[in-house]
PDB file of N, CA and C in Angstrom:
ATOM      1  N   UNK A   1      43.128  31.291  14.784  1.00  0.00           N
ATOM      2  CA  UNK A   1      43.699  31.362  13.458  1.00  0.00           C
ATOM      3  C   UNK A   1      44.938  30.492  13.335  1.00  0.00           C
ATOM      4  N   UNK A   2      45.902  30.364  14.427  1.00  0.00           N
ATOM      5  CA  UNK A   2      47.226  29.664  14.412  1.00  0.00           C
ATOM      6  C   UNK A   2      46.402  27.892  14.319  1.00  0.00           C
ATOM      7  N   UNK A   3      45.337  27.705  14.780  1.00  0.00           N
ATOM      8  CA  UNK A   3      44.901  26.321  14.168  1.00  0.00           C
ATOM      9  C   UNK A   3      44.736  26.225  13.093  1.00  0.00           C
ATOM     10  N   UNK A   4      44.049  26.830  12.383  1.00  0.00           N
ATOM     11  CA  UNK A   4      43.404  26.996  10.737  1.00  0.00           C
ATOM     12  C   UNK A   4      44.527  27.079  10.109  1.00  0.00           C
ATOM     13  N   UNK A   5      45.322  28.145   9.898  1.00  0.00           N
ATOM     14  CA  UNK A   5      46.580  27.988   9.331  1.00  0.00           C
ATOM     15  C   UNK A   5      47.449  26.500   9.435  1.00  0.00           C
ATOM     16  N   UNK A   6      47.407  25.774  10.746  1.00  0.00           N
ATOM     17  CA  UNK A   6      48.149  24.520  10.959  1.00  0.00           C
ATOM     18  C   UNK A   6      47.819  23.505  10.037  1.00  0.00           C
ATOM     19  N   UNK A   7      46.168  23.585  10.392  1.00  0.00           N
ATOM     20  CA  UNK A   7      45.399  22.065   9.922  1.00  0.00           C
ATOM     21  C   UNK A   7      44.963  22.371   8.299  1.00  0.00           C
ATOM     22  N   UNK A   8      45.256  23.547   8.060  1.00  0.00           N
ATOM     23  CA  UNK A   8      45.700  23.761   6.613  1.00  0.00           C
ATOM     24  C   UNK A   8      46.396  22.978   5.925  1.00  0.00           C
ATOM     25  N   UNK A   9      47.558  23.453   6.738  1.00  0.00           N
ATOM     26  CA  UNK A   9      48.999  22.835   6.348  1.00  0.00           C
ATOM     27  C   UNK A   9      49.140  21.628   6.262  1.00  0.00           C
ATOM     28  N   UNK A  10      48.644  20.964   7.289  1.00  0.00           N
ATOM     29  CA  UNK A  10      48.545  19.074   6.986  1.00  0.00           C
ATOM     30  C   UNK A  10      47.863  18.616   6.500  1.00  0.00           C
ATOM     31  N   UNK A  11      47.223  19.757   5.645  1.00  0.00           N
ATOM     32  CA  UNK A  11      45.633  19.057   4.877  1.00  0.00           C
ATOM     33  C   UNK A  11      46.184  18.647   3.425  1.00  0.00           C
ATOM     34  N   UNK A  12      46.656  20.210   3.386  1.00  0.00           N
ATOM     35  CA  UNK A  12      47.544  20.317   1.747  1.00  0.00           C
ATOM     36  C   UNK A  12      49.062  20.120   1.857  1.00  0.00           C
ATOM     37  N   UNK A  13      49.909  20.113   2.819  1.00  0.00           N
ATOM     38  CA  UNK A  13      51.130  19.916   2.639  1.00  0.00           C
ATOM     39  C   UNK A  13      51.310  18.831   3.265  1.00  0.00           C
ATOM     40  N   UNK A  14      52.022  18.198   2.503  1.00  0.00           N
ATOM     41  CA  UNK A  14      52.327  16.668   3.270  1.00  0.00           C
ATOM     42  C   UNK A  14      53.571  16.757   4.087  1.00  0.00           C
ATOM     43  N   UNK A  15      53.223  15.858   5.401  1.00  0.00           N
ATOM     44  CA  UNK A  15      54.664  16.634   6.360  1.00  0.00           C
ATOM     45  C   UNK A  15      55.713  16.423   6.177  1.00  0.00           C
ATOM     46  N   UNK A  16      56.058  15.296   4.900  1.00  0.00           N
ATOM     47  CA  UNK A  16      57.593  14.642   4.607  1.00  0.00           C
ATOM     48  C   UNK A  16      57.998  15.287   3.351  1.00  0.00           C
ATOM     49  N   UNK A  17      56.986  16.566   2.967  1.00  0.00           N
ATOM     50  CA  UNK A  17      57.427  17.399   2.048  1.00  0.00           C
ATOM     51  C   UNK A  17      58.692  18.962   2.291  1.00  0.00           C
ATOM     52  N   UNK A  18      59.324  19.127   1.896  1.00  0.00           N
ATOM     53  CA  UNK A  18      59.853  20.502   1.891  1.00  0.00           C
ATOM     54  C   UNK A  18      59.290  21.160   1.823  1.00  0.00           C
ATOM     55  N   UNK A  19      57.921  21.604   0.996  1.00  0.00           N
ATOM     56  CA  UNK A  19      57.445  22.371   1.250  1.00  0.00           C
ATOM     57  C   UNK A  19      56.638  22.362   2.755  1.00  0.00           C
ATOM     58  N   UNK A  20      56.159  21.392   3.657  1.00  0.00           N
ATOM     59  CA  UNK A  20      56.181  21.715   5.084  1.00  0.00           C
ATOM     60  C   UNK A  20      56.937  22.103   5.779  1.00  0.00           C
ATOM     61  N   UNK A  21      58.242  21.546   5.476  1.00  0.00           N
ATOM     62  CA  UNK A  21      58.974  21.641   6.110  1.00  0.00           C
ATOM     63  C   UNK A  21      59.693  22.964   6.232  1.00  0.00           C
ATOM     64  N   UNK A  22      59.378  24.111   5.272  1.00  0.00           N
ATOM     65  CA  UNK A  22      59.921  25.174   4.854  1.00  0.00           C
ATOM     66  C   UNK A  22      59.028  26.038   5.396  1.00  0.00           C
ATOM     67  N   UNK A  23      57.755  25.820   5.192  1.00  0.00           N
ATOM     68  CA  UNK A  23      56.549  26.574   5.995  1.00  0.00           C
ATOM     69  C   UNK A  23      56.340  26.345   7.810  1.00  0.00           C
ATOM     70  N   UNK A  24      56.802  25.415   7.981  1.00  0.00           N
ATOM     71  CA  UNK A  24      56.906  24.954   9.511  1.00  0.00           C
ATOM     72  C   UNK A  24      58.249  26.027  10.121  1.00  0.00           C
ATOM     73  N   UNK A  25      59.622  25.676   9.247  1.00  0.00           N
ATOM     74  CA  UNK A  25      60.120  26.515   9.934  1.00  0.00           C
ATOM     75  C   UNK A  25      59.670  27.899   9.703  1.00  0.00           C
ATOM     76  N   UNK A  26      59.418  28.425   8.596  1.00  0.00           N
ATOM     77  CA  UNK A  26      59.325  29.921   8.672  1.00  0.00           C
ATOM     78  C   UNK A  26      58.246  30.252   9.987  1.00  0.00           C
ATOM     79  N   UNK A  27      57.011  29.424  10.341  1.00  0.00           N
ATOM     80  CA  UNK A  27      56.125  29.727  11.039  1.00  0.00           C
ATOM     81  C   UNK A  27      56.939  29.746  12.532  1.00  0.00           C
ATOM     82  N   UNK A  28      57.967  28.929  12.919  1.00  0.00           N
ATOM     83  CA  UNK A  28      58.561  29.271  14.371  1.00  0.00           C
ATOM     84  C   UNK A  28      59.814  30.046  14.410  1.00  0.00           C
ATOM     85  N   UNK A  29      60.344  30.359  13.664  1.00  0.00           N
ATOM     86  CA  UNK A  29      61.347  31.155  13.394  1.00  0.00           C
ATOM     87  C   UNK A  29      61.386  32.292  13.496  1.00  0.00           C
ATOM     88  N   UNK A  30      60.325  32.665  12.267  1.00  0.00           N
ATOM     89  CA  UNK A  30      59.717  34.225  11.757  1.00  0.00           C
ATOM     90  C   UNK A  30      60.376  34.473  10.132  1.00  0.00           C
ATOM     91  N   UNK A  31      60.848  35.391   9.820  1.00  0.00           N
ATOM     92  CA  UNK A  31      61.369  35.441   8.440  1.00  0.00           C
ATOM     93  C   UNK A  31      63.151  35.819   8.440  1.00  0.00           C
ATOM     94  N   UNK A  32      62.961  34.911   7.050  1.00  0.00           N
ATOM     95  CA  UNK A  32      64.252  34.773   6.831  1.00  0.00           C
ATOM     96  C   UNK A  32      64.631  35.011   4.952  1.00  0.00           C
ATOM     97  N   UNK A  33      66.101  34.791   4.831  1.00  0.00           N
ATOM     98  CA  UNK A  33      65.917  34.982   3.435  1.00  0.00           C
ATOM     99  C   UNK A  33      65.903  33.762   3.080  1.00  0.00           C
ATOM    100  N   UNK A  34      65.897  33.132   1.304  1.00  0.00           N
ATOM    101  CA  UNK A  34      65.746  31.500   1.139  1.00  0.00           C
ATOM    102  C   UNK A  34      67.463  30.887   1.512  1.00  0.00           C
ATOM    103  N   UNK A  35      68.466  31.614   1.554  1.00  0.00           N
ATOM    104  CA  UNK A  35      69.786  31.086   1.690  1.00  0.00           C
ATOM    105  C   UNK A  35      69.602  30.635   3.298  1.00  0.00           C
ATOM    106  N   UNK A  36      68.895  31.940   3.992  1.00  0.00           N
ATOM    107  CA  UNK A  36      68.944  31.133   5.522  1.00  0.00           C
ATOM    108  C   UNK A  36      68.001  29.687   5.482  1.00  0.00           C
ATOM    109  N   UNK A  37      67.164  30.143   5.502  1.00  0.00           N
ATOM    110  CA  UNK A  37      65.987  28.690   5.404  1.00  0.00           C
ATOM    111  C   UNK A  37      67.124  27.661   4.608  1.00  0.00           C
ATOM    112  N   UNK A  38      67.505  27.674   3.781  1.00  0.00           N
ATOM    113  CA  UNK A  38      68.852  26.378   3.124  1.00  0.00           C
ATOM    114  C   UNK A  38      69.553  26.235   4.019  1.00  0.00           C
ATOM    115  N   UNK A  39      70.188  26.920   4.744  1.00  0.00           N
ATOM    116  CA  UNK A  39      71.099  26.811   5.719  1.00  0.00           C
ATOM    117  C   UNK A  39      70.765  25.901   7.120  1.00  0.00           C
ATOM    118  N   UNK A  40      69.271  26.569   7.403  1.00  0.00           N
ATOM    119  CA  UNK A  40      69.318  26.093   8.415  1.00  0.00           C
ATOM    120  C   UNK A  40      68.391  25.086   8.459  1.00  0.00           C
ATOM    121  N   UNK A  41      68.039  24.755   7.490  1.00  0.00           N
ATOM    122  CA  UNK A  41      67.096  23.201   7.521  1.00  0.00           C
ATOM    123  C   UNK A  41      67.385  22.124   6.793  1.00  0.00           C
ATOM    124  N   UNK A  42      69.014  22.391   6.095  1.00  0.00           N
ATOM    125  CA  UNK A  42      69.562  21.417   5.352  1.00  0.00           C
ATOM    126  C   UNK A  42      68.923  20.798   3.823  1.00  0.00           C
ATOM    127  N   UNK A  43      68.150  21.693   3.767  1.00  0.00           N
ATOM    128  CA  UNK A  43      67.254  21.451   2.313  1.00  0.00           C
ATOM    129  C   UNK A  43      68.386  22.330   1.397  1.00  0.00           C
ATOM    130  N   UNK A  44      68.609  21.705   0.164  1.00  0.00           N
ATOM    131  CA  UNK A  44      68.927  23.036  -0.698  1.00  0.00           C
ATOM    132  C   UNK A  44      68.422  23.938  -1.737  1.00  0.00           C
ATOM    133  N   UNK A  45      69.466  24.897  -1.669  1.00  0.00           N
ATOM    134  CA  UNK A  45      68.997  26.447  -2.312  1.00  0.00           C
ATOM    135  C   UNK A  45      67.807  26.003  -3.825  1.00  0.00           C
ATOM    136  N   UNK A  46      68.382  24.878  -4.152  1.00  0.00           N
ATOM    137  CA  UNK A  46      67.459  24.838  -5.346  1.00  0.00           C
ATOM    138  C   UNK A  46      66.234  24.306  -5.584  1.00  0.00           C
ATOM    139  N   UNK A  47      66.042  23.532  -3.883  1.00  0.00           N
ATOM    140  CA  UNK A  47      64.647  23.092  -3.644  1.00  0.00           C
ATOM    141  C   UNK A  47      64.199  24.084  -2.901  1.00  0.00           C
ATOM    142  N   UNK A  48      64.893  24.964  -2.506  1.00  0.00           N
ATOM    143  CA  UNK A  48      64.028  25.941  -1.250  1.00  0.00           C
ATOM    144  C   UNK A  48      63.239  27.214  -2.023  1.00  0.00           C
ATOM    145  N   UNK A  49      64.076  27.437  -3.321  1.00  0.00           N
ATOM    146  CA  UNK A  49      63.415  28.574  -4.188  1.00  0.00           C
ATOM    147  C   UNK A  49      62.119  28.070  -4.539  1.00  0.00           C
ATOM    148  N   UNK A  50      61.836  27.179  -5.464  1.00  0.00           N
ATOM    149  CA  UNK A  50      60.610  26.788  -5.984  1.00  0.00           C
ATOM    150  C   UNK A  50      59.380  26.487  -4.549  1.00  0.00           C
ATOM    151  N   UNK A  51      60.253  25.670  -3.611  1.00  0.00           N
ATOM    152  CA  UNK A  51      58.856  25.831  -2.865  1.00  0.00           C
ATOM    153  C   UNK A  51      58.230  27.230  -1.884  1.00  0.00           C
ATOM    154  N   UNK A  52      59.467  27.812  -1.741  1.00  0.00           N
ATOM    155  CA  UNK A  52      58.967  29.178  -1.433  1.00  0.00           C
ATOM    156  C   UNK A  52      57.797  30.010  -2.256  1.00  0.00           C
ATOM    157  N   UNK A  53      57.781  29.949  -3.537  1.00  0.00           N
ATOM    158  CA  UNK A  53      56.922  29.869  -5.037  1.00  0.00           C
ATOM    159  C   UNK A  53      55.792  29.681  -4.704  1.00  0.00           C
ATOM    160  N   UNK A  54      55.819  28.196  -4.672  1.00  0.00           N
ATOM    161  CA  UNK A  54      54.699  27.618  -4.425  1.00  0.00           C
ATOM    162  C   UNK A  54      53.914  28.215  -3.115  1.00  0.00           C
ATOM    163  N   UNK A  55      54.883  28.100  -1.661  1.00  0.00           N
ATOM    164  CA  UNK A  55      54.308  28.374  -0.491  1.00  0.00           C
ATOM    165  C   UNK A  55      53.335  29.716  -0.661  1.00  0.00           C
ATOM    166  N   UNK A  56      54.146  30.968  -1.598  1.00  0.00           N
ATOM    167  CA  UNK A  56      53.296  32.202  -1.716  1.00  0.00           C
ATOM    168  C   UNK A  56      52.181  32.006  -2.560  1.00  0.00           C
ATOM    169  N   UNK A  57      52.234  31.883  -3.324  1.00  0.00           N
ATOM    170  CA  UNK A  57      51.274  31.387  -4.481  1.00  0.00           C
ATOM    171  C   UNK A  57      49.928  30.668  -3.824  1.00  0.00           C
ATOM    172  N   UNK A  58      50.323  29.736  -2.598  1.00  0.00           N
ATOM    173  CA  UNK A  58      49.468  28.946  -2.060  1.00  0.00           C
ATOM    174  C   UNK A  58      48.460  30.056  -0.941  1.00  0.00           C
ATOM    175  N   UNK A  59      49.547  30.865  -0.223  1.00  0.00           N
ATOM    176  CA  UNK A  59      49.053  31.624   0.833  1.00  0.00           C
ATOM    177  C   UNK A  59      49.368  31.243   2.210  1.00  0.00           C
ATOM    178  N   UNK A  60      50.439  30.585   1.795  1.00  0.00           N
ATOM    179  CA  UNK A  60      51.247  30.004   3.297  1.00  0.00           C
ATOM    180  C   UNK A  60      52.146  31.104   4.019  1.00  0.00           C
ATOM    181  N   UNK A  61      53.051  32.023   3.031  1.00  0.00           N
ATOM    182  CA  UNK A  61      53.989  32.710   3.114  1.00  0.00           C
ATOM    183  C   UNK A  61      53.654  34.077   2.375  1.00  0.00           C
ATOM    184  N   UNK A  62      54.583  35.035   2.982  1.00  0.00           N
ATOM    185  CA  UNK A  62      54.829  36.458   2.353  1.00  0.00           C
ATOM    186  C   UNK A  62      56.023  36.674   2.108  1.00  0.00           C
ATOM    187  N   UNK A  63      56.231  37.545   0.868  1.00  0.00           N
ATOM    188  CA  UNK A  63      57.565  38.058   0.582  1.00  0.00           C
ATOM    189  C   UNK A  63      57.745  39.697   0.653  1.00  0.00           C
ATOM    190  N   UNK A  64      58.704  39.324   1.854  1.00  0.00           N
ATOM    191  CA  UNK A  64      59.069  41.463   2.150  1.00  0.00           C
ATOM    192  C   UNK A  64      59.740  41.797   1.175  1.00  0.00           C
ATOM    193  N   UNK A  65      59.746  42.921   1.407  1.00  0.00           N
ATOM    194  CA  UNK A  65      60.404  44.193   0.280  1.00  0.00           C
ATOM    195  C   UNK A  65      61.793  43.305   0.329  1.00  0.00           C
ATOM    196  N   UNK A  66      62.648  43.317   1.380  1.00  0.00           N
ATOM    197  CA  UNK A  66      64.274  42.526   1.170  1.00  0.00           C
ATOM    198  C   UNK A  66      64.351  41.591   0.486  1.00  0.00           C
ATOM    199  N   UNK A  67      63.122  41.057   0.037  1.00  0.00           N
ATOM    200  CA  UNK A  67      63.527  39.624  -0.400  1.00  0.00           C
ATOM    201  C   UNK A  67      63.379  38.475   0.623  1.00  0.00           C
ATOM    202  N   UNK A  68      62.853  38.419   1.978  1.00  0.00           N
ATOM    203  CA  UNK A  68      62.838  37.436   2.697  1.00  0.00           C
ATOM    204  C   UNK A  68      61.630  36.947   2.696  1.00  0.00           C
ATOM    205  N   UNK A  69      61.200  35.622   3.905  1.00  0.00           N
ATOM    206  CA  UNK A  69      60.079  35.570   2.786  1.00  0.00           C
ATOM    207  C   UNK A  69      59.496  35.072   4.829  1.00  0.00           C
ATOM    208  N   UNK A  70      58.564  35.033   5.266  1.00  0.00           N
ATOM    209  CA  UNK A  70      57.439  35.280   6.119  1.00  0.00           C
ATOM    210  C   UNK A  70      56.464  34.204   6.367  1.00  0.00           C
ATOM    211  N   UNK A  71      56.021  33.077   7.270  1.00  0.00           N
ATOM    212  CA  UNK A  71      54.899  32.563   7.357  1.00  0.00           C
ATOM    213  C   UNK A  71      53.680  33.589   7.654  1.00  0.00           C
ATOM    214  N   UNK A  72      52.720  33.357   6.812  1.00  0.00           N
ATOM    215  CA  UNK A  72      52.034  34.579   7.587  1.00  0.00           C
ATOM    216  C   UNK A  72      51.255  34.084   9.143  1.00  0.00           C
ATOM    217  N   UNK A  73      51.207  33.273   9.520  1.00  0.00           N
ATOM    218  CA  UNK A  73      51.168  33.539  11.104  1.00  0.00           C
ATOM    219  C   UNK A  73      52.412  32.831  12.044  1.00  0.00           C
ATOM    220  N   UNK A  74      52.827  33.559  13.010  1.00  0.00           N
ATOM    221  CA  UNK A  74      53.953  32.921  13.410  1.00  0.00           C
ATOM    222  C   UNK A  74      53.053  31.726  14.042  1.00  0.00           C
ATOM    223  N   UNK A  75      54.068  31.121  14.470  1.00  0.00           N
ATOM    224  CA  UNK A  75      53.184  29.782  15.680  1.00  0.00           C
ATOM    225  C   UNK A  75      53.793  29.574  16.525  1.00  0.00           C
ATOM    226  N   UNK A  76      53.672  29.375  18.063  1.00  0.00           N
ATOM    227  CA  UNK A  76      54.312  28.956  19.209  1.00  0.00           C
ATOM    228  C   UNK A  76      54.544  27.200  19.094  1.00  0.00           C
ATOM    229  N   UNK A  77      55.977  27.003  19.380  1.00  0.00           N
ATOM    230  CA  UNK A  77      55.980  25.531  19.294  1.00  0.00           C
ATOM    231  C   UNK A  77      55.440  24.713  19.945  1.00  0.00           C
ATOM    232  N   UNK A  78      54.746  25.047  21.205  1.00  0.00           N
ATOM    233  CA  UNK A  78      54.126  24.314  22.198  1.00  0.00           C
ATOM    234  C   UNK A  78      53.032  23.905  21.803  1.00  0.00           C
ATOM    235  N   UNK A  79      52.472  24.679  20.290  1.00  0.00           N
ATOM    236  CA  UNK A  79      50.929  24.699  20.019  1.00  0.00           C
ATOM    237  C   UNK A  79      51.563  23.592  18.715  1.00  0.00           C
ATOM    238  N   UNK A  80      52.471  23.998  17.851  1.00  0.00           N
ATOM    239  CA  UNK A  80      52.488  23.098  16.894  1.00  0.00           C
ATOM    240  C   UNK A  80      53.116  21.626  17.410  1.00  0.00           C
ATOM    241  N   UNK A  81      54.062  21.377  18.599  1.00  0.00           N
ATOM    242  CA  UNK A  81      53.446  19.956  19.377  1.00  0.00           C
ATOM    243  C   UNK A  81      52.171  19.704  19.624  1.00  0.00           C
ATOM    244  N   UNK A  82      51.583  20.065  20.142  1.00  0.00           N
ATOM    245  CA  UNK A  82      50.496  19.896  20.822  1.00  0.00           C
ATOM    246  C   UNK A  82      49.088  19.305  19.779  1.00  0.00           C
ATOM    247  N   UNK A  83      48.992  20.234  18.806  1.00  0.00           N
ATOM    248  CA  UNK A  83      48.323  19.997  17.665  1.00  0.00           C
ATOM    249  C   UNK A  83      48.670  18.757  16.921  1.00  0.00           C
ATOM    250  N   UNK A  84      49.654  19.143  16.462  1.00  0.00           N
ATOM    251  CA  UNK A  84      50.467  17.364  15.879  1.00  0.00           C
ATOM    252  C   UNK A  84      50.231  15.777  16.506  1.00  0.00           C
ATOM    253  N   UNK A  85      50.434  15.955  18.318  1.00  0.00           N
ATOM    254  CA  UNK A  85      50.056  15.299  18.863  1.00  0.00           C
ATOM    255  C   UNK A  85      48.761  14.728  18.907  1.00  0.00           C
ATOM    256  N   UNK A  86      47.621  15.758  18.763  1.00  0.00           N
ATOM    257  CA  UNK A  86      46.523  15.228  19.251  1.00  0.00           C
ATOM    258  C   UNK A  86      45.804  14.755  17.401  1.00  0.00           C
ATOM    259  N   UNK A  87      46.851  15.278  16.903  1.00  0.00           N
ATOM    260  CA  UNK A  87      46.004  15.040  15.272  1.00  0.00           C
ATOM    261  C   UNK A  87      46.717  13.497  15.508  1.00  0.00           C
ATOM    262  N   UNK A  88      47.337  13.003  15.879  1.00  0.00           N
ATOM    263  CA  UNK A  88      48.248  11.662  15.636  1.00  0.00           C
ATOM    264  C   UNK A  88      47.325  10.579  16.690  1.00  0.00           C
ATOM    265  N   UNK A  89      47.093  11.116  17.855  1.00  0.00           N
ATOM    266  CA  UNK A  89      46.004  10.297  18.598  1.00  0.00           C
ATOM    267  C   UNK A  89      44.899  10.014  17.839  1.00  0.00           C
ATOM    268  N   UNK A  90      43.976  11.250  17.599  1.00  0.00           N
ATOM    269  CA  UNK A  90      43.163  10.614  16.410  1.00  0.00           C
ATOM    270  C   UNK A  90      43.369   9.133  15.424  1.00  0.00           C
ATOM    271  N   UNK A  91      44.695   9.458  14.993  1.00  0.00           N
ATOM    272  CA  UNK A  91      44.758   8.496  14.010  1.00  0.00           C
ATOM    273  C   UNK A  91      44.527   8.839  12.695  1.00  0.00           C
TER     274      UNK A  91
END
């Protein structure tokens, strides 16, 4: 499933988008609220709301009761190198 969810993600999210980039971290992180995700990926608060939006809407992400918001599968980084890598050999 942590593949399907990945090759999802590079199917429909483009990787030089925020919205990957917002779904990538939530997936190695775990959950956070949108001020952390601003914080800690240098995107801001006013691009991180809408694509959070989008991310749920899409089925990338969940939003807990607090207000934080969830990739729904975490991912080990060794797998999202690894994957990236071999999608890039391809070509």
């Amino acid at each position: 499933m942590a593949e399907s969810i990945l090759d999802r993600a590079l199917e429909e999210l483009s990787p030089t988008t925020s919205l990957f980039k917002i779904f990538l971290h939530l997936s190695l992180r775990g959950a956070m609220s949108p001020s952390q995700i601003a914080e800690e990926t240098g995107i801001s608060p006013g691009t991180v709301r809408p694509a959070l939006r989008t991310l749920l809407r899409r089925g990338f992400v969940t939003q807990r009761e607090d207000g934080s918001y969830a990739a729904v599968k975490q991912l080990p980084l060794v797998e999202v190198l690894s994957h990236l890598y071999a999608r890039l050999l391809k070509g």
